[in-house]
Protein backbone atom coordinates (compact mmCIF):
# COMPACT_ATOMS: atom_id res chain seq x y z
CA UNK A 1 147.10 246.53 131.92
CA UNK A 2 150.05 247.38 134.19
CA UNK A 3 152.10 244.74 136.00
CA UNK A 4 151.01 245.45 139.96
CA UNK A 5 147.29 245.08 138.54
CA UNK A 6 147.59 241.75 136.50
CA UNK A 7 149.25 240.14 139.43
CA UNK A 8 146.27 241.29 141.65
CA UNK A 9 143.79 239.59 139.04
CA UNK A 10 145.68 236.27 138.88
CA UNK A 11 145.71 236.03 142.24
CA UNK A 12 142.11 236.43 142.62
CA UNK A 13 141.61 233.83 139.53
CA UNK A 14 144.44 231.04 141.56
CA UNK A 15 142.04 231.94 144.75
CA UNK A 16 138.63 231.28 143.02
CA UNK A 17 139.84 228.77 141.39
CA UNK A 18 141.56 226.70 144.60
CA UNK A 19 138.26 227.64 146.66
CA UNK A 20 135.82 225.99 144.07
CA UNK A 21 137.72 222.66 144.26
CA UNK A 22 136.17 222.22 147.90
CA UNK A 23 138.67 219.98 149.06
CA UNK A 24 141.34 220.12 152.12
CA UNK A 25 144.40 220.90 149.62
CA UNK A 26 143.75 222.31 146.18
CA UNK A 27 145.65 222.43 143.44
CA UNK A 28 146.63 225.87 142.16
CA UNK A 29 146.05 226.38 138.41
CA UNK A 30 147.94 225.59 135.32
CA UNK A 31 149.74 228.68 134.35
CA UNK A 32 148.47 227.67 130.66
CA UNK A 33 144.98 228.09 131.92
CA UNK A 34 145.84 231.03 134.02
CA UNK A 35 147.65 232.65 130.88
CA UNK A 36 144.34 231.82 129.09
CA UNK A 37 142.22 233.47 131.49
CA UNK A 38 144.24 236.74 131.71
CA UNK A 39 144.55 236.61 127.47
CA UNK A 40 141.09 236.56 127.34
CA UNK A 41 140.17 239.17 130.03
CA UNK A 42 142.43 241.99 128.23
CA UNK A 43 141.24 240.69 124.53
CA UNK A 44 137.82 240.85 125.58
CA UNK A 45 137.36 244.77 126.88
CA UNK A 46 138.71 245.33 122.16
CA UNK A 47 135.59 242.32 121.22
CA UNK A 48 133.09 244.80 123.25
CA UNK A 49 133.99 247.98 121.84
CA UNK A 50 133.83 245.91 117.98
CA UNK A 51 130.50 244.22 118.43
CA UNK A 52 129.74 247.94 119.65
CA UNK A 53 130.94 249.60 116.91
CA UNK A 54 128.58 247.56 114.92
CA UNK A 55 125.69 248.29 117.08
CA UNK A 56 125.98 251.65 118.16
CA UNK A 57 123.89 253.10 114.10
CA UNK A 58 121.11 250.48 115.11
CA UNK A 59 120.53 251.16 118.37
CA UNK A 60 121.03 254.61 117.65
CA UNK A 61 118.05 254.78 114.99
CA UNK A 62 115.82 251.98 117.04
CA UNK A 63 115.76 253.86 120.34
CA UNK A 64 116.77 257.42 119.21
CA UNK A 65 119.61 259.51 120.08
CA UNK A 66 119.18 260.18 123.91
CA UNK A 67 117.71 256.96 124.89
CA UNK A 68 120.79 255.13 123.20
CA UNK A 69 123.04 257.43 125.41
CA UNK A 70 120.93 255.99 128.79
CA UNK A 71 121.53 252.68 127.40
CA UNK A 72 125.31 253.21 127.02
CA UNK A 73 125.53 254.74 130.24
CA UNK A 74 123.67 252.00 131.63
CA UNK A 75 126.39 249.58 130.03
CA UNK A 76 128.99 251.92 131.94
CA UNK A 77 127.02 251.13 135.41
CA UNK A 78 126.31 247.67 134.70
CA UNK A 79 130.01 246.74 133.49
CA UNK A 80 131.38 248.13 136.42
CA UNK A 81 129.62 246.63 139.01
CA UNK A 82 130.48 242.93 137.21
CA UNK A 83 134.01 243.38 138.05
CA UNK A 84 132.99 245.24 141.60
CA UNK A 85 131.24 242.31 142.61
CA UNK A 86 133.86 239.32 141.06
CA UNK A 87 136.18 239.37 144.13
CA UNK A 88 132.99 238.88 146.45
CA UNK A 89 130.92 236.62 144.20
CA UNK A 90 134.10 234.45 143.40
CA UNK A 91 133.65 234.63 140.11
CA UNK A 92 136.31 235.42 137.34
CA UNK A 93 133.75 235.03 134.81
CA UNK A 94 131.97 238.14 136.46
CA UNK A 95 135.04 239.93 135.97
CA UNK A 96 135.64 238.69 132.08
CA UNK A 97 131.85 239.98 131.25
CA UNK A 98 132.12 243.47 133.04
CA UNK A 99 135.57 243.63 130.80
CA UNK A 100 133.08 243.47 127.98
CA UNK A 101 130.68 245.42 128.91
CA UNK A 102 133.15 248.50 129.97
CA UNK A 103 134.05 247.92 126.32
CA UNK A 104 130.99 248.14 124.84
CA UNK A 105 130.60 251.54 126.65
CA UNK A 106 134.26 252.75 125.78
CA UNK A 107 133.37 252.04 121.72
CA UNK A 108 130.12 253.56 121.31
CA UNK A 109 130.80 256.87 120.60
CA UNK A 110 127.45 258.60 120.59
CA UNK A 111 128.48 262.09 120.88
CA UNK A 112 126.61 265.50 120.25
CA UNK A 113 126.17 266.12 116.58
CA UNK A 114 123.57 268.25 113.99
CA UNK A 115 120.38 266.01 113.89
CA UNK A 116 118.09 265.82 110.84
CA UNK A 117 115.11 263.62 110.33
CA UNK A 118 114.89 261.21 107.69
CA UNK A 119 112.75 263.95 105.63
CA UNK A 120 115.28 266.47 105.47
CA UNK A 121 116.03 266.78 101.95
CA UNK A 122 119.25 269.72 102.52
CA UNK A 123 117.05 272.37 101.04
CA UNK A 124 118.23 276.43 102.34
CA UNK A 125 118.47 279.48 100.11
CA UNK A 126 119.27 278.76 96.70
CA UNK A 127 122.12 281.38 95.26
CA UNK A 128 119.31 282.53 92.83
CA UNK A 129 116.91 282.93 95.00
CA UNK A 130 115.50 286.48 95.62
CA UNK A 131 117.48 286.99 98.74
CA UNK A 132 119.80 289.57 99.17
CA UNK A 133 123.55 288.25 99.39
CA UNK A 134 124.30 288.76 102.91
CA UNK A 135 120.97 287.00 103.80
CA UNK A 136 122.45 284.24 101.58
CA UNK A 137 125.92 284.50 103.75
CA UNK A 138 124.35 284.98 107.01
CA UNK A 139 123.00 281.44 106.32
CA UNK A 140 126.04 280.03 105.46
CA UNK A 141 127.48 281.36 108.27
CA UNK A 142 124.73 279.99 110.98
CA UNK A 143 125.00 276.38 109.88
CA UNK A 144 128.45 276.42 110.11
CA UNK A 145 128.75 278.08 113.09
CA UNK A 146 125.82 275.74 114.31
CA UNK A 147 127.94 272.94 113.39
CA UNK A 148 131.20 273.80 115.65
CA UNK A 149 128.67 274.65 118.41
CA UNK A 150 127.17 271.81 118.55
CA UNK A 151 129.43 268.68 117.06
CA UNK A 152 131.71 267.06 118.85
CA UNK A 153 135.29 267.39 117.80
CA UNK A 154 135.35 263.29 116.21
CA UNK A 155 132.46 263.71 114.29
CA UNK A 156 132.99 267.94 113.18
CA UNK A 157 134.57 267.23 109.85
CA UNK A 158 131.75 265.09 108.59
CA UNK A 159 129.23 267.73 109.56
CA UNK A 160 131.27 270.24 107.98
CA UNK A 161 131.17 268.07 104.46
CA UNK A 162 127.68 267.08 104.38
CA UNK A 163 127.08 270.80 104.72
CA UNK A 164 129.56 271.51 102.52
CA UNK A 165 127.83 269.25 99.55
CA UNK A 166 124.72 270.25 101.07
CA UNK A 167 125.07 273.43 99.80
CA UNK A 168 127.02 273.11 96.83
CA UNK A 169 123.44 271.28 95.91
CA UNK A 170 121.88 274.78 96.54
CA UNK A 171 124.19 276.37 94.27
CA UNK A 172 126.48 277.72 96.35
CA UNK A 173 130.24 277.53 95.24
CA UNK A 174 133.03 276.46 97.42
CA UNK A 175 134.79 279.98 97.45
CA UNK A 176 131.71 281.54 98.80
CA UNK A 177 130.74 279.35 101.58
CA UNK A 178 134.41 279.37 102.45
CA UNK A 179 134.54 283.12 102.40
CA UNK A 180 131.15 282.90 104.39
CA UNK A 181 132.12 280.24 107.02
CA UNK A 182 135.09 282.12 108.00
CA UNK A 183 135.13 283.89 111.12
CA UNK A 184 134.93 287.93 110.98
CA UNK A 185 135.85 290.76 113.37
CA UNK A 186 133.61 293.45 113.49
CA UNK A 187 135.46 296.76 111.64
CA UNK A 188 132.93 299.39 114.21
CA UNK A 189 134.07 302.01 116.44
CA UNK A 190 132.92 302.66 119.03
CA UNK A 191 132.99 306.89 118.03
CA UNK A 192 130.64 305.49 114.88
CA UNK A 193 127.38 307.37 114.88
CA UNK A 194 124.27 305.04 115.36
CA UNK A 195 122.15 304.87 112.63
CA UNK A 196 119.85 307.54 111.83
CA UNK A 197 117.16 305.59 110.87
CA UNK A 198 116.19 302.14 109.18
CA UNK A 199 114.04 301.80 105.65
CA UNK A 200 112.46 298.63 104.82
CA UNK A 201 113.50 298.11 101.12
CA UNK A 202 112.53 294.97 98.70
CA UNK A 203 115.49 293.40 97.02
CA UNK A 204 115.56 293.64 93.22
CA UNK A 205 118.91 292.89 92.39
CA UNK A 206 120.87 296.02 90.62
CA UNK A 207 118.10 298.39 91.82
CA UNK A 208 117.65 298.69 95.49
CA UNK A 209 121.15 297.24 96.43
CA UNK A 210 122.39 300.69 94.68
CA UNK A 211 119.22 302.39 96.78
CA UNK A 212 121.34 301.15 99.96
CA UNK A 213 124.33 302.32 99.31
CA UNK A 214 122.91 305.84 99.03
CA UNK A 215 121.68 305.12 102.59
CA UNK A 216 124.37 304.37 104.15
CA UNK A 217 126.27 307.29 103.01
CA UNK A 218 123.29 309.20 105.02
CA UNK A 219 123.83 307.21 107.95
CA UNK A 220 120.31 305.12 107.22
CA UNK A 221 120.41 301.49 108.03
CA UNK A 222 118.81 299.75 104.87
CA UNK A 223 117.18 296.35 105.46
CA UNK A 224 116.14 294.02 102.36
CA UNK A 225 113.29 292.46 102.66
CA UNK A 226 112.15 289.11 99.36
CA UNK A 227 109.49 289.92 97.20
CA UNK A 228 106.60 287.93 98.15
CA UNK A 229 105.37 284.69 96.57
CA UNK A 230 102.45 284.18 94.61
CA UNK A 231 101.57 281.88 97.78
CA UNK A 232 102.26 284.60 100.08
CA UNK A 233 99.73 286.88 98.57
CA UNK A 234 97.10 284.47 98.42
CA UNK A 235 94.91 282.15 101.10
CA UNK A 236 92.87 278.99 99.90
CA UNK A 237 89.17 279.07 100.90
CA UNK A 238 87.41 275.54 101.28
CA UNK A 239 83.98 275.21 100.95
CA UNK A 240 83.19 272.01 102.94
CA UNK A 241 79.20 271.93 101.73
CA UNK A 242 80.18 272.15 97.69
CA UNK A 243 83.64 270.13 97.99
CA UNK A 244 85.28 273.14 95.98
CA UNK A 245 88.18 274.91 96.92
CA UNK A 246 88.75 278.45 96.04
CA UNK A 247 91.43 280.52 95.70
CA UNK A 248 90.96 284.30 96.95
CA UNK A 249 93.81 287.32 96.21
CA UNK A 250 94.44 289.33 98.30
CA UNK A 251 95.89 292.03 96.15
CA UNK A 252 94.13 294.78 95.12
């Protein structure tokens, strides 16, 4: 704290201390005591934010992200009206607990970041999946950019590596999701001609990616589309009255 304020604080702590004696002519206070007191006032606002630091994943997980941010608020409110109320309630320990408190609030740093339930398992487009590429980089591309939108700038970088190993898992190398992360200017004019048309195509890798290209020398906006699933082609029929479940195609 700066001088003009710590002199205002002993003060009040001589003056609170004098008045609770209750006799004609008190004795001021030791300076050791006084030195004590003050110590312990600026050390404490450091023990708050540390016992907060401890607390802040539990509470966090207990009550849930936005209700832990009421609560810390709440600590803000609460802290502050401790060492509002110390001059009028005579109290220095009023204003050594709001010291804590405002610490506690200072510490917990419960910013905006990506949220995932405890079931999320980090699972996206695999490289060989049956997507075409820029479907694969598109979703590179959105988490990251999901990621700077969204995370605070304290707790960015750890996003940014547990999506970075996050997709590594889903075979992505580091090369590509840099090279999709990146940011891009768009190359159009505005003179371009719009597209002609669009044409729905399935992606079979080395056949309709070379389909597209013939496209777009036509001016014809191609748009890749992933096989279907065995799953996707097919419903499941129970029978409640035999207990049997059936499996119907749908193909023809």
């Amino acid at each position: 704290m700066v001088p003009w304020r710590r002199r205002i604080i002993e003060q009040n702590y001589n003056a609170t201390w004098m008045e609770r004696q209750g006799v004609e002519h008190p004795t001021p206070i030791e300076p050791n005591t006084l030195k004590m007191l003050w110590s312990l006032s600026v050390a404490i606002f450091s023990i708050g934010g540390m016992v907060s630091s401890f607390m802040v994943g539990v509470v966090s997980e207990w009550l849930g992200r936005k209700r832990a941010m009421i609560v810390n608020n709440g600590l803000a409110f609460l802290g502050g009206g401790f060492m509002g109320l110390a001059q009028l309630g005579k109290s220095y320990e009023m204003m050594i607990i709001g010291r804590f408190l405002i610490g506690a609030f200072s510490d917990q740093q419960l910013g905006h970041t990506v949220y995932r339930k405890p079931t999320h398992r980090d699972r996206d487009l695999h490289q060989n999946s049956n997507h075409h590429p820029s479907q694969k980089r598109s979703t590179i591309k959105a988490l990251a950019d999901r990621a700077k939108r969204i995370c605070e700038p304290h707790l960015l970088q750890d996003e940014l590596n547990h999506l970075n190993w996050a997709l590594q898992a889903n075979g992505d190398s580091t090369s590509d999701i840099r090279r999709a992360a990146r940011p891009r200017t768009s190359h159009k004019s505005q003179d371009e001609d719009p597209p002609r048309g669009k044409v729905f195509l399935p992606y079979i890798k080395g056949t309709t990616d070379h389909i597209g290209k013939l496209m777009r020398k036509h001016n014809i906006q191609t748009i890749y589309k992933p096989t279907k699933k065995i799953q996707q082609i097919t419903f499941r029929s129970c029978d409640n009255s035999s207990g049997l479940s059936l499996v119907v195609s749908l193909a023809t």
